[in-house]
C-alpha atoms as a PDB file:
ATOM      1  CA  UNK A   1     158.950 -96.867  81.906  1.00  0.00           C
ATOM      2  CA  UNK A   2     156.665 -97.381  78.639  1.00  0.00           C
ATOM      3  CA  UNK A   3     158.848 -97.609  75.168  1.00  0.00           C
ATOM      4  CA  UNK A   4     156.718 -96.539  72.465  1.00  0.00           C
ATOM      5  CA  UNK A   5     156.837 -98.779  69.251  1.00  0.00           C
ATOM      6  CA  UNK A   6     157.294 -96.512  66.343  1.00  0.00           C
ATOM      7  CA  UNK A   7     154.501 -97.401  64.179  1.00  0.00           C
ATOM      8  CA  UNK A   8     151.139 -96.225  63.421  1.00  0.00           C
ATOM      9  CA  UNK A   9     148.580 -98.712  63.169  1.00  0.00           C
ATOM     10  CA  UNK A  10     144.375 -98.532  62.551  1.00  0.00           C
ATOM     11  CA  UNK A  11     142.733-100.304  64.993  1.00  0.00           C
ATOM     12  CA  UNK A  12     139.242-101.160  66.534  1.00  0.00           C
ATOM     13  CA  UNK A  13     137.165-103.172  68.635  1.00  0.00           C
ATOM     14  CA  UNK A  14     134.808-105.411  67.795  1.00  0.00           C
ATOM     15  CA  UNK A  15     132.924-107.497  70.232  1.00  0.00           C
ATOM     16  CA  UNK A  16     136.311-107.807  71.632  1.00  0.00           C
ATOM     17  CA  UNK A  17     137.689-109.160  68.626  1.00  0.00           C
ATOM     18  CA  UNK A  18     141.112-107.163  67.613  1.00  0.00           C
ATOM     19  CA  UNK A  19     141.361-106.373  64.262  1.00  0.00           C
ATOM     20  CA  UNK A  20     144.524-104.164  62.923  1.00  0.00           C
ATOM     21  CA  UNK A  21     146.407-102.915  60.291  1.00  0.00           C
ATOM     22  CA  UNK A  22     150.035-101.466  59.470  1.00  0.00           C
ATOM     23  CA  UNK A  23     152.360-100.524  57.211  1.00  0.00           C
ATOM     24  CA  UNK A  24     154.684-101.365  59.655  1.00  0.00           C
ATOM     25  CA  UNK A  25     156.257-103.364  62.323  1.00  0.00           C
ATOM     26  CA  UNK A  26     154.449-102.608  65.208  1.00  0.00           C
ATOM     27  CA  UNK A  27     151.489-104.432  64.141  1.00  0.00           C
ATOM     28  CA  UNK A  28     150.753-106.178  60.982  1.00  0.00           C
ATOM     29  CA  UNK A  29     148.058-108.171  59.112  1.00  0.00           C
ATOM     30  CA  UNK A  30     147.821-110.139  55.978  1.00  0.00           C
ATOM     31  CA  UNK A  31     143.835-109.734  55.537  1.00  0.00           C
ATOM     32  CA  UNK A  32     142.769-108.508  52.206  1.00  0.00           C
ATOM     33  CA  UNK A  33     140.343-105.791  53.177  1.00  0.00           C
ATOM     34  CA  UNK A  34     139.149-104.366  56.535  1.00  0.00           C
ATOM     35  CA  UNK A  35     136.084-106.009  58.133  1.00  0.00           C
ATOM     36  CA  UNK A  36     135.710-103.817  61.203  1.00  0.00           C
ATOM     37  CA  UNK A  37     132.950-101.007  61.081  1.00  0.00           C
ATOM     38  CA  UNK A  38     135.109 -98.021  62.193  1.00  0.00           C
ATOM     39  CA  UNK A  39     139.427 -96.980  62.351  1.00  0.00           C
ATOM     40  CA  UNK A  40     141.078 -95.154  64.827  1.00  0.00           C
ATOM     41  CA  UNK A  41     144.079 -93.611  62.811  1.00  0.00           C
ATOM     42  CA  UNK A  42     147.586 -92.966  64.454  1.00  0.00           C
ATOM     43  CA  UNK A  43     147.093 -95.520  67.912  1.00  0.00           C
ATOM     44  CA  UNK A  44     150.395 -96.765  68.997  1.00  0.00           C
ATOM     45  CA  UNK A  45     151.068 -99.596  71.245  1.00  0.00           C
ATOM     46  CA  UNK A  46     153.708 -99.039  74.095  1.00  0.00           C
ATOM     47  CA  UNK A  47     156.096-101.574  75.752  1.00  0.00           C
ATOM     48  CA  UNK A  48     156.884-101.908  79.389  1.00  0.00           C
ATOM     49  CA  UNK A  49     160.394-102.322  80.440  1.00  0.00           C
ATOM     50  CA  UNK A  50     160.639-106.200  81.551  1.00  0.00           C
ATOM     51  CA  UNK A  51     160.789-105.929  84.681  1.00  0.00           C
ATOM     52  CA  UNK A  52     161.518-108.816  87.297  1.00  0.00           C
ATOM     53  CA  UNK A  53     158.300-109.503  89.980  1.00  0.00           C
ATOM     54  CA  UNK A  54     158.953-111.393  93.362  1.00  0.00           C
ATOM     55  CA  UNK A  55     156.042-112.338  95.813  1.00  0.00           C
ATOM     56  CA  UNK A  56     156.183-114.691  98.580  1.00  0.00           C
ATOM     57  CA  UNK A  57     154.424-118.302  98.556  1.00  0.00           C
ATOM     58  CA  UNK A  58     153.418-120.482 101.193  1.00  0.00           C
ATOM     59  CA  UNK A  59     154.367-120.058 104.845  1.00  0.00           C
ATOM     60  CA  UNK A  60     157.856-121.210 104.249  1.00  0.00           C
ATOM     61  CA  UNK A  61     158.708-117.535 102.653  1.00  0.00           C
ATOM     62  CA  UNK A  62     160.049-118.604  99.573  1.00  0.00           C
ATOM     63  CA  UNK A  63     159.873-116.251  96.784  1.00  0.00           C
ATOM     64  CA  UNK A  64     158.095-117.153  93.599  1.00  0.00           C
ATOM     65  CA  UNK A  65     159.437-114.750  90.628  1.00  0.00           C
ATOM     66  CA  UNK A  66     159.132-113.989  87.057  1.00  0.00           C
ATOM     67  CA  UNK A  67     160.016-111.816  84.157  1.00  0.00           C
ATOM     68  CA  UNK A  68     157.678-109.839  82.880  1.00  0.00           C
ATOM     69  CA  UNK A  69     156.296-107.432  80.072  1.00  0.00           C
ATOM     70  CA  UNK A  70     152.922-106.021  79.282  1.00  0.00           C
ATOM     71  CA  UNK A  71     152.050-103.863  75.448  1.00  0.00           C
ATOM     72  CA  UNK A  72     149.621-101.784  75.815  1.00  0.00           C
ATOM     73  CA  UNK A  73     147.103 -99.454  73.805  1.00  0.00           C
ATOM     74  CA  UNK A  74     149.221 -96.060  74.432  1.00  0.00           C
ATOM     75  CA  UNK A  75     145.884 -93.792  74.459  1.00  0.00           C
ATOM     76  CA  UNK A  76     143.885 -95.544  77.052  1.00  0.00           C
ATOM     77  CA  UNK A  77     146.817 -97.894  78.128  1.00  0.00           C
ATOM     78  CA  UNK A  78     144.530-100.896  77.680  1.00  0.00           C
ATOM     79  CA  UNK A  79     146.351-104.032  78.150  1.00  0.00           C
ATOM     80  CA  UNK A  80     146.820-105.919  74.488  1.00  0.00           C
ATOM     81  CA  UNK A  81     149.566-108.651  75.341  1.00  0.00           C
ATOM     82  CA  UNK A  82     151.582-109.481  78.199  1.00  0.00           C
ATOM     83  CA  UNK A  83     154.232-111.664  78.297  1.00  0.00           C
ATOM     84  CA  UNK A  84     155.294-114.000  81.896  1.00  0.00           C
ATOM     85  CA  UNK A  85     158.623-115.912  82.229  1.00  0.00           C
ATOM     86  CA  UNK A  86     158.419-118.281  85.442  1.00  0.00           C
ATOM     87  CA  UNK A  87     160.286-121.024  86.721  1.00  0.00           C
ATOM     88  CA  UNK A  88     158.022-124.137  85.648  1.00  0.00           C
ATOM     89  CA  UNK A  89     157.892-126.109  88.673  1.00  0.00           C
ATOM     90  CA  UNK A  90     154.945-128.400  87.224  1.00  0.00           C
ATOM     91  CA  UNK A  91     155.857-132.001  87.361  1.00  0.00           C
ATOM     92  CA  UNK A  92     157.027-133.698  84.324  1.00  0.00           C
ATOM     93  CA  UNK A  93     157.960-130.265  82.699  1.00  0.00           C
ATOM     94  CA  UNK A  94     160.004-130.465  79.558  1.00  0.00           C
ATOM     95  CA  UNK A  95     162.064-127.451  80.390  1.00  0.00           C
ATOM     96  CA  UNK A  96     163.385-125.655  83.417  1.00  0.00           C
ATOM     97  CA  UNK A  97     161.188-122.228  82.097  1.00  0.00           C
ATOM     98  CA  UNK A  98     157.640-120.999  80.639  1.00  0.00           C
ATOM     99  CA  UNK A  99     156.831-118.686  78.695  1.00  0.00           C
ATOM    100  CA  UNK A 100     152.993-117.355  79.410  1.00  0.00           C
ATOM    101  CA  UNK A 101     151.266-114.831  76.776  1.00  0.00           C
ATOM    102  CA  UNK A 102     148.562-113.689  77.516  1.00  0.00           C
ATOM    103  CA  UNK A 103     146.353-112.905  74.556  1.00  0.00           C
ATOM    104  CA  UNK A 104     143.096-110.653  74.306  1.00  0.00           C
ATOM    105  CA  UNK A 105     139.585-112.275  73.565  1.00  0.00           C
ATOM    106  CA  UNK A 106     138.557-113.119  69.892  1.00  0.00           C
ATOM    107  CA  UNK A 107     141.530-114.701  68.849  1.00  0.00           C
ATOM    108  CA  UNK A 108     140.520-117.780  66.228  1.00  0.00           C
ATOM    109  CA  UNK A 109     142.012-120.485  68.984  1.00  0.00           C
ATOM    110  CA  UNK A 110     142.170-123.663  65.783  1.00  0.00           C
ATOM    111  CA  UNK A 111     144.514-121.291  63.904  1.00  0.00           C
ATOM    112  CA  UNK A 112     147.034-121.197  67.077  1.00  0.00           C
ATOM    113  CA  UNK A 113     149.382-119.137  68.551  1.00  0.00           C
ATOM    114  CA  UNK A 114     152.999-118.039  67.192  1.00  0.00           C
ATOM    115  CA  UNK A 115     155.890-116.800  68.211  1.00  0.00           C
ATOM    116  CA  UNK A 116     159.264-115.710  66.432  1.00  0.00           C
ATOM    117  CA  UNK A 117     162.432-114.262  67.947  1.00  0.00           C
ATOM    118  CA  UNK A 118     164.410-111.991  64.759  1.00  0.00           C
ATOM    119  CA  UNK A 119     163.788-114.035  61.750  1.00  0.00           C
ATOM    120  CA  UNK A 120     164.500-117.305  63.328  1.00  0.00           C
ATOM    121  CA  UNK A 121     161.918-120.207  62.909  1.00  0.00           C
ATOM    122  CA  UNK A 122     158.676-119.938  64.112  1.00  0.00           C
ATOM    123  CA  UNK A 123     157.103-121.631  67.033  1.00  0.00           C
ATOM    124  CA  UNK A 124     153.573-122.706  68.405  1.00  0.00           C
ATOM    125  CA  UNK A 125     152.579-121.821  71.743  1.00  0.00           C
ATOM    126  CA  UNK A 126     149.962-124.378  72.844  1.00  0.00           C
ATOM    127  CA  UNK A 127     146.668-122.769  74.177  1.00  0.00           C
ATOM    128  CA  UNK A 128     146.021-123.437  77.556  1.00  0.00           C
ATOM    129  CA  UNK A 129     142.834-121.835  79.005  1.00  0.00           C
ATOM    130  CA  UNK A 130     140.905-118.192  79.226  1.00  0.00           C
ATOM    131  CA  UNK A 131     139.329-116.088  81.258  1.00  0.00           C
ATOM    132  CA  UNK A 132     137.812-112.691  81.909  1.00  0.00           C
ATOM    133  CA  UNK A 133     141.059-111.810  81.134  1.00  0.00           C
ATOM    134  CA  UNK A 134     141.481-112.841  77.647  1.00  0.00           C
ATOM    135  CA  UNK A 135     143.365-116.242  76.400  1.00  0.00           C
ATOM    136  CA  UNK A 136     146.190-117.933  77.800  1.00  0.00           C
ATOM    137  CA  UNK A 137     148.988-119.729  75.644  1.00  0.00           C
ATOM    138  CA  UNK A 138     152.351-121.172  76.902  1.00  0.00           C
ATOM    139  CA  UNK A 139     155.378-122.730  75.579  1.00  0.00           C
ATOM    140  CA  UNK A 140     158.207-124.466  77.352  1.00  0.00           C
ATOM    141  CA  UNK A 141     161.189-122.215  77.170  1.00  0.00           C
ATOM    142  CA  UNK A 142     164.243-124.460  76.300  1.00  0.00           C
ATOM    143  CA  UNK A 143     167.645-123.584  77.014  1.00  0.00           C
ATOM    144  CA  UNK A 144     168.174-123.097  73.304  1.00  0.00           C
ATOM    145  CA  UNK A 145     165.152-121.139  73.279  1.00  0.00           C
ATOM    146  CA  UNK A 146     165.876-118.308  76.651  1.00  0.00           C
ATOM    147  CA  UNK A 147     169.455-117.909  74.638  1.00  0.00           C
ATOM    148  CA  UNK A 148     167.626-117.071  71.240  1.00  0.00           C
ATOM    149  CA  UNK A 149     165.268-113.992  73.605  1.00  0.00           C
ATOM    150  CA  UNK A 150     168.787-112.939  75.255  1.00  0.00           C
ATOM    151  CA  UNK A 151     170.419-112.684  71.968  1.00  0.00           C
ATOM    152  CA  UNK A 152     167.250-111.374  70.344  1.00  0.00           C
ATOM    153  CA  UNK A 153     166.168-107.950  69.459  1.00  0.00           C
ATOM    154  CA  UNK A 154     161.897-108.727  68.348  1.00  0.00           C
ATOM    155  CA  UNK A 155     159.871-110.993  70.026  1.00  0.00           C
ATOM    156  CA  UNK A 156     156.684-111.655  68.019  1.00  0.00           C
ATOM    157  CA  UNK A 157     153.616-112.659  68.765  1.00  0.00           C
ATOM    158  CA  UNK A 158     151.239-113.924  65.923  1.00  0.00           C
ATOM    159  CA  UNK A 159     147.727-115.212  65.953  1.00  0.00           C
ATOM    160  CA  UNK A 160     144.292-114.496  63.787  1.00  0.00           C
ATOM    161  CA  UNK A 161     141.349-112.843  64.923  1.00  0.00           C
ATOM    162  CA  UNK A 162     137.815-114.655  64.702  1.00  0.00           C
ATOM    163  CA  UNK A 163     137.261-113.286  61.384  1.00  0.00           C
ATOM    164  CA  UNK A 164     140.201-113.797  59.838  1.00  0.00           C
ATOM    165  CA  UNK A 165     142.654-111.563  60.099  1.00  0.00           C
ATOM    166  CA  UNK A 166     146.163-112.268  60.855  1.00  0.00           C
ATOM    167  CA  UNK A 167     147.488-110.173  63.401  1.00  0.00           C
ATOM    168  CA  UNK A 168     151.562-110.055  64.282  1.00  0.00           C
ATOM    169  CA  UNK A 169     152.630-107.858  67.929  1.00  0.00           C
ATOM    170  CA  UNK A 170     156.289-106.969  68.274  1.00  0.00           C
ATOM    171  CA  UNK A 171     157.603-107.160  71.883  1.00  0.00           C
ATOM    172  CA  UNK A 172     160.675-105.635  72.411  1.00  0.00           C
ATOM    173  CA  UNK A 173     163.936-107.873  74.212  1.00  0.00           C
ATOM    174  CA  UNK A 174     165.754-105.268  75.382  1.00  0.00           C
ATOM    175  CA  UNK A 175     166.535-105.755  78.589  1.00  0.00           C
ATOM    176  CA  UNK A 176     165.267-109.557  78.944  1.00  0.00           C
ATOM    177  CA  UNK A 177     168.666-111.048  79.322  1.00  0.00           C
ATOM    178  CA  UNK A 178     169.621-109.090  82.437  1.00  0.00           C
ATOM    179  CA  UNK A 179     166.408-110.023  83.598  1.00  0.00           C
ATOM    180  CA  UNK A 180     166.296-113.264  83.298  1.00  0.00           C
ATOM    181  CA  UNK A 181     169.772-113.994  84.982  1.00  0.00           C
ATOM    182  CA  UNK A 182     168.167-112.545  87.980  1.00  0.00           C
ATOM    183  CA  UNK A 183     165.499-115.043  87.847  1.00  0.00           C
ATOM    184  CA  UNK A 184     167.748-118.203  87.563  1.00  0.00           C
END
């Protein structure tokens, strides 16, 4: 089931750049002045539940899973974010977990990818590849790092659009700790 987040924010599209503004938490930017031609006043984003996937690999029937969430536009429910847990089975990984955002198209890739759980320290998600789809970014997810999301209330995601604007997207972590026992 979709969760609203409570605030109001402007947006548009341009060229498939995201550029937004808010007075409040559900989306936020630091640019000076609006560069986008046109505002849609009152859009919301909404939250999916994260919800645990399962889907068989290989002929063996094992089960690869993952937590996951998606934030959406709530008028046309176009995906904005959406956020993958998975085992990280690639050798030589530096933790047991990954985190996978995925990010729409525009985003200034040299300025990077943030993300920060409550008001603890931030953290740079290292850009990975994109597609049709939009951009990809991952970051190992630590031990110290799964506890901070299952404690956690705010999961945000920060980047800056190609023409400057610095853009911040709350995803909720309610109910990520009960997921993510059922995926280890």
């Amino acid at each position: 089931m979709a969760q609203p987040l409570t605030s109001k924010l402007g947006a548009c599209v341009m060229v498939g750049v995201l550029t937004a503004s808010s007075g409040g938490a559900a989306l936020s930017q630091t640019a000076k002045r609006p560069t986008a031609p046109a505002k849609r006043q009152g859009t919301k984003l909404v939250s999916s539940n994260w919800l645990l996937a399962c889907k068989p690999i290989g002929t063996d029937k094992n089960l690869l899973c993952q937590a996951t969430q998606t934030i959406s536009f709530q008028k046309n429910r176009q995906t904005l974010l959406a956020l993958v847990v998975t085992p990280w089975k690639q050798k030589n990984a530096t933790s047991p977990f990954v985190l996978r955002v995925q990010l729409p198209h525009g985003v200034n890739i040299p300025a990077g990818v943030r993300i920060q759980i409550d008001d603890k320290p931030v953290q740079s998600l290292i850009v990975v590849t994109s597609s049709a789809a939009g951009l990809f970014a991952r970051i190992g997810l630590s031990r110290k790092l799964a506890s901070s999301m299952e404690k956690g209330a705010l999961l945000k995601i920060g980047f800056s659009s190609l023409n400057g604007n610095k853009l911040q997207i709350p995803a909720t972590l309610k109910g990520f700790s009960s997921v993510f026992a059922k995926l280890q």
